[in-house]
Every structure is written in structure tokens, then in C-alpha cells.
C-alpha atoms as a PDB file:
ATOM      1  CA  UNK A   1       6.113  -7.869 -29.340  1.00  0.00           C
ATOM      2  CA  UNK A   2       4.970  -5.626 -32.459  1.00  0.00           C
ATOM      3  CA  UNK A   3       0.933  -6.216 -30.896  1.00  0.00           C
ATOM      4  CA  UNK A   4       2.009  -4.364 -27.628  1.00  0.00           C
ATOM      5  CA  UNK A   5       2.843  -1.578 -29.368  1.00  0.00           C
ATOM      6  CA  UNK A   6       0.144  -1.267 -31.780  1.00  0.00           C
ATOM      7  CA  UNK A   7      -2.520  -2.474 -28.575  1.00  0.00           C
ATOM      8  CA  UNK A   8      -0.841   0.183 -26.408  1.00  0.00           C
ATOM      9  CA  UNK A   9      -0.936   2.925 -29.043  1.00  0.00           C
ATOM     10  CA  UNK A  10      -4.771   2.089 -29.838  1.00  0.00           C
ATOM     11  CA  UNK A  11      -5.401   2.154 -25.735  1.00  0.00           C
ATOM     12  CA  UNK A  12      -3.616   5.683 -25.679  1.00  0.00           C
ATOM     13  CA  UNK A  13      -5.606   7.055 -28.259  1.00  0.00           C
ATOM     14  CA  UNK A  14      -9.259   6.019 -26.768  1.00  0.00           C
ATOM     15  CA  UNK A  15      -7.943   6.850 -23.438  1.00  0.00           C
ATOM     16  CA  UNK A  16      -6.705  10.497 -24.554  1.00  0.00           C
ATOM     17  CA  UNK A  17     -10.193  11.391 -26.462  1.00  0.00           C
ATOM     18  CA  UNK A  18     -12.255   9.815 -23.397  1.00  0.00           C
ATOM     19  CA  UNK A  19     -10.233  11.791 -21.202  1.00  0.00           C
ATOM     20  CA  UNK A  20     -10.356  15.477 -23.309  1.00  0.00           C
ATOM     21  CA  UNK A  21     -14.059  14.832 -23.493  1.00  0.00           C
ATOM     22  CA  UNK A  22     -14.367  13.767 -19.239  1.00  0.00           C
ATOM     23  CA  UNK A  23     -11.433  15.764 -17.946  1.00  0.00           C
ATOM     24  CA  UNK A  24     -11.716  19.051 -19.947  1.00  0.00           C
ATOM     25  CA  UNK A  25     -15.261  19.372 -21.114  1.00  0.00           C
ATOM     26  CA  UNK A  26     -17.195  17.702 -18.267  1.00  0.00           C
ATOM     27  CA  UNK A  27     -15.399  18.203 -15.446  1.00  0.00           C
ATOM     28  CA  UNK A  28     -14.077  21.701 -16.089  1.00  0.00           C
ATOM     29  CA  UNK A  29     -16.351  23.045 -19.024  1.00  0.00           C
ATOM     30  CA  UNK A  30     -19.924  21.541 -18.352  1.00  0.00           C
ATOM     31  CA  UNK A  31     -19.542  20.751 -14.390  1.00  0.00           C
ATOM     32  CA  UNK A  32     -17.405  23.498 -13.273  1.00  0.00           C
ATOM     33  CA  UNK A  33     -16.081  20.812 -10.449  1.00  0.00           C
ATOM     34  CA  UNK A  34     -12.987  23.102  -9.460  1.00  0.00           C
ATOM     35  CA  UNK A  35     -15.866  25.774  -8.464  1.00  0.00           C
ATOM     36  CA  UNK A  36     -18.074  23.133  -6.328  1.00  0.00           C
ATOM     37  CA  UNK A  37     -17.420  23.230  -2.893  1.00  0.00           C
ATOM     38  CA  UNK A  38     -17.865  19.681  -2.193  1.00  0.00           C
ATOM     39  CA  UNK A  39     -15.972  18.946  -5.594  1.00  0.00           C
ATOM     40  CA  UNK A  40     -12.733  20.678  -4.374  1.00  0.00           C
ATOM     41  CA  UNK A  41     -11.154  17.294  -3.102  1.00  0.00           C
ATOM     42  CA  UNK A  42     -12.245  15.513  -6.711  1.00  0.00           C
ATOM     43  CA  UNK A  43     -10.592  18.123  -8.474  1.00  0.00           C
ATOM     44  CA  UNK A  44      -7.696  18.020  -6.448  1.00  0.00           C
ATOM     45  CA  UNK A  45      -7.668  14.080  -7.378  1.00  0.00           C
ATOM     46  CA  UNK A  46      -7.673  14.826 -10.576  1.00  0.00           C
ATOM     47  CA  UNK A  47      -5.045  17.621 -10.646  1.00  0.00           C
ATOM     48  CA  UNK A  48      -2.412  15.304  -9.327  1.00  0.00           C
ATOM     49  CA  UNK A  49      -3.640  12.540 -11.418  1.00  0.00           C
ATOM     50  CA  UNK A  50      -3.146  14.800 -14.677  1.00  0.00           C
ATOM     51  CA  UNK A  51      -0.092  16.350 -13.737  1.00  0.00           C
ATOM     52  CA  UNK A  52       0.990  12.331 -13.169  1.00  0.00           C
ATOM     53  CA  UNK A  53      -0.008  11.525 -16.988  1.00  0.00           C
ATOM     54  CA  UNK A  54       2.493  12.951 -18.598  1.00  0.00           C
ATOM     55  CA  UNK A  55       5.362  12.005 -16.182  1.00  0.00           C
ATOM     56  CA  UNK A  56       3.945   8.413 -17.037  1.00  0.00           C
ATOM     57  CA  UNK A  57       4.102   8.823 -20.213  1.00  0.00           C
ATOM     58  CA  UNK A  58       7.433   9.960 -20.754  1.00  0.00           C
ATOM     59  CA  UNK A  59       9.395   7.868 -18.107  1.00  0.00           C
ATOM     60  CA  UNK A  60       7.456   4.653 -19.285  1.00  0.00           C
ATOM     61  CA  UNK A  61       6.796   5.156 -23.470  1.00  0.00           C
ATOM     62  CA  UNK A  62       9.308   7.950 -24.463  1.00  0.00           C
ATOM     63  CA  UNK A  63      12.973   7.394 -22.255  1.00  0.00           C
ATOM     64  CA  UNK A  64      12.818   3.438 -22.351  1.00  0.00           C
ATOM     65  CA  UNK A  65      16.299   3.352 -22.413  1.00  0.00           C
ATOM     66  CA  UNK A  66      17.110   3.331 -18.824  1.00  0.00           C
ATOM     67  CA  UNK A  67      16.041   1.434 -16.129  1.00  0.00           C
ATOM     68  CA  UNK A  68      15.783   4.376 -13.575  1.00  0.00           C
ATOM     69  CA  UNK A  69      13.283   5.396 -16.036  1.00  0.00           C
ATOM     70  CA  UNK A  70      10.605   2.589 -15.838  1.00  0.00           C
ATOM     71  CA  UNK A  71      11.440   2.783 -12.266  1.00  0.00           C
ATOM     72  CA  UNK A  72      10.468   6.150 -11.641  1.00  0.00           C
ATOM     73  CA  UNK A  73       7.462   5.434 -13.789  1.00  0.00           C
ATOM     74  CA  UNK A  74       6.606   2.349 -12.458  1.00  0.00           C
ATOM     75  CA  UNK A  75       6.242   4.333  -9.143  1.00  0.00           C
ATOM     76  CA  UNK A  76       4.197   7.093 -10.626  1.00  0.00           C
ATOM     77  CA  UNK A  77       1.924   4.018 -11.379  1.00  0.00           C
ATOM     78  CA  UNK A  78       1.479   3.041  -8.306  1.00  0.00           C
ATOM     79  CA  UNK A  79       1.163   6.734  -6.854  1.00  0.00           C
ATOM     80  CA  UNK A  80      -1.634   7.169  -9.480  1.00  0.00           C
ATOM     81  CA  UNK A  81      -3.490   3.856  -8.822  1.00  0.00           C
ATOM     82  CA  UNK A  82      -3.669   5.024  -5.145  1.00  0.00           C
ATOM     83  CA  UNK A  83      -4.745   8.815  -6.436  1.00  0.00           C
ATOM     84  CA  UNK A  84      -7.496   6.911  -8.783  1.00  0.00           C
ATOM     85  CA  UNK A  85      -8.733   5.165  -5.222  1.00  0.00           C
ATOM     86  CA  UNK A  86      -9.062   8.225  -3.611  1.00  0.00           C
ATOM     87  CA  UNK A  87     -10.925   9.849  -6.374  1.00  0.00           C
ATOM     88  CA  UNK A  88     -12.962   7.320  -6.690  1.00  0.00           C
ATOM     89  CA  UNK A  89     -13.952   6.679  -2.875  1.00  0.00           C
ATOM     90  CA  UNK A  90     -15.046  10.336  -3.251  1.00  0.00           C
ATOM     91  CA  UNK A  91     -16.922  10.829  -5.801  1.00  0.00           C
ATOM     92  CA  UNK A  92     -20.137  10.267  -4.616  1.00  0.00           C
ATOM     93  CA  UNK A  93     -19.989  12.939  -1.950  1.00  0.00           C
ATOM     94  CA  UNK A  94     -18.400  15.354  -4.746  1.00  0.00           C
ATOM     95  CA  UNK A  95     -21.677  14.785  -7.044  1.00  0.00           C
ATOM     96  CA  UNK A  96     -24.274  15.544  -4.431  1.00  0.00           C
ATOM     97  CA  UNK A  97     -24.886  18.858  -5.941  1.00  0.00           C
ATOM     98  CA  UNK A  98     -25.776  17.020  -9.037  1.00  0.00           C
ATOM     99  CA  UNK A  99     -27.474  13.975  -6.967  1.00  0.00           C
ATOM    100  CA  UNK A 100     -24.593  11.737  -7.990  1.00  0.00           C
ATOM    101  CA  UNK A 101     -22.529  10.547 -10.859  1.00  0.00           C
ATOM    102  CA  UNK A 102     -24.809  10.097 -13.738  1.00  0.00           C
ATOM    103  CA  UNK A 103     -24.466   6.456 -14.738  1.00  0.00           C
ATOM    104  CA  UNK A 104     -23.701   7.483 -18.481  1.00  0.00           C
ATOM    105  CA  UNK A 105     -20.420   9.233 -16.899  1.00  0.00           C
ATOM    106  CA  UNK A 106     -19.435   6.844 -14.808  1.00  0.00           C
ATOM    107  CA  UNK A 107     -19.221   4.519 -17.956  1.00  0.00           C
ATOM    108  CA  UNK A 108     -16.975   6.656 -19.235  1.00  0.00           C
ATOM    109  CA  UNK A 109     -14.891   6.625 -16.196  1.00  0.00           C
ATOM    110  CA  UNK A 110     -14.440   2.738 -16.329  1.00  0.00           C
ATOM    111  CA  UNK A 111     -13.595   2.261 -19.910  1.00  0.00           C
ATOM    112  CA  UNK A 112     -11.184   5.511 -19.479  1.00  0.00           C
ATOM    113  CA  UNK A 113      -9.133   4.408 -16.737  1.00  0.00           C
ATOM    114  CA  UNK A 114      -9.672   0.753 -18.262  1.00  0.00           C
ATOM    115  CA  UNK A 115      -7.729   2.112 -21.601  1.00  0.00           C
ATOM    116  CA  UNK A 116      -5.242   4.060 -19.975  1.00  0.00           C
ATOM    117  CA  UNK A 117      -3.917   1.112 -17.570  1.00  0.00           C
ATOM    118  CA  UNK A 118      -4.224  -1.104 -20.309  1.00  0.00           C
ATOM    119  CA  UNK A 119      -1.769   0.806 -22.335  1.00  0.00           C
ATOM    120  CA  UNK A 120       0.423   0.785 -19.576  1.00  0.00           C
ATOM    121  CA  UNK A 121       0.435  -2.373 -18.856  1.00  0.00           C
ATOM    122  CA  UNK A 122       1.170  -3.284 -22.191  1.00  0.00           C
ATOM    123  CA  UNK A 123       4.129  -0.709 -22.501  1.00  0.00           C
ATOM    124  CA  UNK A 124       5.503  -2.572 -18.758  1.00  0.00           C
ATOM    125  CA  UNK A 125       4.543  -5.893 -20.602  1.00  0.00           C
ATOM    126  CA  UNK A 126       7.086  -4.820 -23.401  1.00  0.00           C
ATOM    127  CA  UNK A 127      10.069  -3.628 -21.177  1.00  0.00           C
ATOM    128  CA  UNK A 128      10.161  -6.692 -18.811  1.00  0.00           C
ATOM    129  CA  UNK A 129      11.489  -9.992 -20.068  1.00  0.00           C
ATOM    130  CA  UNK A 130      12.017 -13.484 -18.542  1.00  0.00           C
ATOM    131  CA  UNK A 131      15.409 -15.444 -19.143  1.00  0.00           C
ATOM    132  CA  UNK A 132      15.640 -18.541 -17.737  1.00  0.00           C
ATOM    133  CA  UNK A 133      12.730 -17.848 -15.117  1.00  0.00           C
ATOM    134  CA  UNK A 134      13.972 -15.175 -13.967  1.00  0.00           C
ATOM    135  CA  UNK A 135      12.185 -11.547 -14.887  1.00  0.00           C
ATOM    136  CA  UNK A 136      14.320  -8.940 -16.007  1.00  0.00           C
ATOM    137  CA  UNK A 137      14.084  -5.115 -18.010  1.00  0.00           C
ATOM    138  CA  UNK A 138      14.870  -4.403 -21.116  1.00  0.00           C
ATOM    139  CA  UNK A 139      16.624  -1.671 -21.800  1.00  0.00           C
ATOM    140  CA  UNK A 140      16.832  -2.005 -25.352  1.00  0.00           C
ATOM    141  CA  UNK A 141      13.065  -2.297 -26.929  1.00  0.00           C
ATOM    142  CA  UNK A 142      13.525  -3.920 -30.690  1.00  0.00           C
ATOM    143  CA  UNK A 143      13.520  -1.314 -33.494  1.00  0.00           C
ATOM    144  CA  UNK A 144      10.627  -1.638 -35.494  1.00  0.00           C
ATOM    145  CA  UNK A 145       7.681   0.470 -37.129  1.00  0.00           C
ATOM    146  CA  UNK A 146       4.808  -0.290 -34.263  1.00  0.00           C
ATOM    147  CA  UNK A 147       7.635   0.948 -31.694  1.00  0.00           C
ATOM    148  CA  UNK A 148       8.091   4.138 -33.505  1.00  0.00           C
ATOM    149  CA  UNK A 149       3.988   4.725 -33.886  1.00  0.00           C
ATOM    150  CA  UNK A 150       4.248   4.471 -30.514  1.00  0.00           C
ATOM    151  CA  UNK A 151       6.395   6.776 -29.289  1.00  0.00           C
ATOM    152  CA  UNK A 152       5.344   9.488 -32.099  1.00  0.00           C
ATOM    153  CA  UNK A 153       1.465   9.143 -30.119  1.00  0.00           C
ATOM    154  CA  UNK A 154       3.356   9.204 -26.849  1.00  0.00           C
ATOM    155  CA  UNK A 155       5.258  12.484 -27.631  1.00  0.00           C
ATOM    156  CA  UNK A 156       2.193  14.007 -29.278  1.00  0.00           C
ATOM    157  CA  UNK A 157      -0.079  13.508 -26.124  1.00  0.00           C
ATOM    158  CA  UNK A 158       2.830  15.758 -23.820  1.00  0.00           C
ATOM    159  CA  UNK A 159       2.142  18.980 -24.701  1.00  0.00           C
ATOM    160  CA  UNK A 160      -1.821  18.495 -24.453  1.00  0.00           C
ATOM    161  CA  UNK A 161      -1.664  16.435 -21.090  1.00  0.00           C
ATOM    162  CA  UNK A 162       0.780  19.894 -19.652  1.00  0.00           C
ATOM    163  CA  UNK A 163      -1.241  21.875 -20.684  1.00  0.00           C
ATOM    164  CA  UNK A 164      -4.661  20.184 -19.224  1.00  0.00           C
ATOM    165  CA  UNK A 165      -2.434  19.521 -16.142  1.00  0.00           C
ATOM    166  CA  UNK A 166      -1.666  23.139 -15.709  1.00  0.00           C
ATOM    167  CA  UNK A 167      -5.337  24.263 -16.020  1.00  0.00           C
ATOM    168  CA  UNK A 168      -5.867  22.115 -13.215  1.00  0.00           C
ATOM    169  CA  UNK A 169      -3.604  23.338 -11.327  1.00  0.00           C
ATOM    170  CA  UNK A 170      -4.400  26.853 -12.142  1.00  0.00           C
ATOM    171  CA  UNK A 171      -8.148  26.221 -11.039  1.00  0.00           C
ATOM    172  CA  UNK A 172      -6.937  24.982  -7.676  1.00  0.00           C
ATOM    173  CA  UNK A 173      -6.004  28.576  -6.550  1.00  0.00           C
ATOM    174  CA  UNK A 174      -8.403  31.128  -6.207  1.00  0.00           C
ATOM    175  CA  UNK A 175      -7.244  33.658  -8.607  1.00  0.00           C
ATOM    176  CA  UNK A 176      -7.272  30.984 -11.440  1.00  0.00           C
ATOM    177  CA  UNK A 177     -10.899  30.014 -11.155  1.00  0.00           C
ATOM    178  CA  UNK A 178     -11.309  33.632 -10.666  1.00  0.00           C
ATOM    179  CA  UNK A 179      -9.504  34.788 -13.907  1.00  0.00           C
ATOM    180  CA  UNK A 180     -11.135  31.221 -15.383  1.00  0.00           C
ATOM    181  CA  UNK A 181     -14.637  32.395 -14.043  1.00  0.00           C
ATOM    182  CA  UNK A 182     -14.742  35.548 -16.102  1.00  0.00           C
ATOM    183  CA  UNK A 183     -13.022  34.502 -19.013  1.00  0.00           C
ATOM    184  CA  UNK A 184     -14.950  31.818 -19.212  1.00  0.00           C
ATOM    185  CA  UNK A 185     -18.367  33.643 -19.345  1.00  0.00           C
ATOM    186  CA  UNK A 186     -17.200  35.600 -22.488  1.00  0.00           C
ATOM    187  CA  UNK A 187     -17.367  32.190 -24.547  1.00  0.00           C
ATOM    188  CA  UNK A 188     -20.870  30.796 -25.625  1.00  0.00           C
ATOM    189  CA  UNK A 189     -20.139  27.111 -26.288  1.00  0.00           C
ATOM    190  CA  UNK A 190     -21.675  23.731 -25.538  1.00  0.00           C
END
């Protein structure tokens, strides 16, 4: 069991700095999607998506004590692979001002969403056990030093998932992007 947690902290980790670099710089630093147009339904994707993260997160790696708990995140797991669909279906129309998704970022995309499922299925993998063929939840994870790495990554990445979460919520209403708009022409960067 000690390999799910070290796997599933690794997979947090790449999918965290993959996402930072896609979610934040690209999308909202480089791109400007929430300001496109034909990008508003993308962004809105990936709004819900990032305010989902860190419900994930804390329902499925942090309060595994419960079973209500991987409940409610195994739903927000299923809410978010339906999100992901939508996104994904369209994307291509939300790129036309750029002539679609350059290849190079849609690479990204696939290994990012590949890490951050895998981690979660390897935190699900953890909590569910089989006794005498029948599968069951574990309430109780085993003490040990990989399950404490673990949940010390898992609480780390809260406070910078909220706050990426609530700049994409922020850029959904027009005041945001329009306090983000001018703001953001006052920094010289990338």
C-alpha cells in the first residue's frame, strides 16, 4: 500500500506544476481565455473544474476517515470527469482565435489530466479493499511515513488551488477581468 502513496504524491506534484504552468500562465497570463469571446465557455469549464480540485482533494486525500467523505469526493469525480468532457468537446471552437490548440499544449493537457486522475485513482485504490470478494472502504488508511507525505502535499496544494479557483471565478464577472485587465497591464512579465 506504501507505493500508492508515494505514486499518488509523485502524480500530484507533476499534475500541480503542469497545471500552474497551463491553468495560470497560459490560459490566464499568456492567452487571456477569460477575455476571448469564444473562450468564455472554456473558461467557464475550467472555473468549475478548479474550484472542484480542491474539494477533491480534501474529501478524497485529507478527511479519509469517513466514508461520506470519499463519497462526496467520489462524486466530485465524476462531476469533474463530465466537466473535463465538456471542456474538451469545446476546445476547438474556443481556440479559433488562435487557429486551434497548438499541439505542444494539448500535450500538456493529456499528461496533466493523465497525472491528476492517476493520483486519484491511486488515493480510491488505497481506500477501497476486498474481503472475501466483496469490495469494501476503508476508513482507517495504515499509519505510515508515505501516508503522511501524502497528506502534507495534499494540504499544501489547498491554499494555491483556492486561490487559482477564485481568480477564475473572479474573471468570470465583468468587473474582475475589468479590475484584472488594468492591473494586469502594469506588470511586464513573460
Amino acid at each position: 500500500m506504501e507505493i500508492l502513496f508515494y505514486l499518488s504524491s509523485a502524480f500530484l506534484i507533476l499534475f500541480m506544476l503542469l497545471a500552474t504552468y497551463d491553468g495560470f500562465y497560459l490560459h490566464i497570463w499568456k492567452y487571456e481565455l477569460f477575455n476571448k469571446k469564444e473562450s468564455a465557455f472554456e473558461h467557464k469549464t475550467h472555473t468549475i473544474r478548479a474550484i472542484l480540485f480542491p474539494l477533491t482533494i480534501w474529501f478524497l486525500f485529507i478527511d479519509t476517515e469517513n466514508s461520506l467523505s470519499f463519497y462526496i469526493g467520489l462524486s466530485l469525480v465524476i462531476i469533474d470527469l463530465f466537466t473535463l468532457g465538456l471542456d474538451a468537446y469545446a476546445e476547438d471552437d474556443s481556440r479559433q482565435f488562435m487557429n486551434g490548440l497548438p499541439k505542444w499544449e494539448y500535450i500538456i493537457h493529456l499528461f496533466s489530466n493523465s497525472f491528476h486522475f492517476a493520483a486519484i485513482v491511486l488515493i480510491i485504490g488505497a481506500r477501497l479493499t476486498i474481503n472475501d470478494g466483496v469490495l469494501g472502504l476503508t476508513t482507517s488508511l495504515p499509519i505510515s511515513f508515505a501516508k503522511d507525505i501524502l497528506q502534507i502535499i495534499a494540504v499544501n496544494i489547498i491554499p494555491g488551488s483556492i486561490v487559482l479557483a477564485l481568480i477564475h471565478l473572479i474573471l468570470i464577472h465583468p468587473k474582475g477581468r475589468s479590475l484584472w485587465n488594468y492591473n494586469r497591464l502594469k506588470i511586464k512579465c513573460c
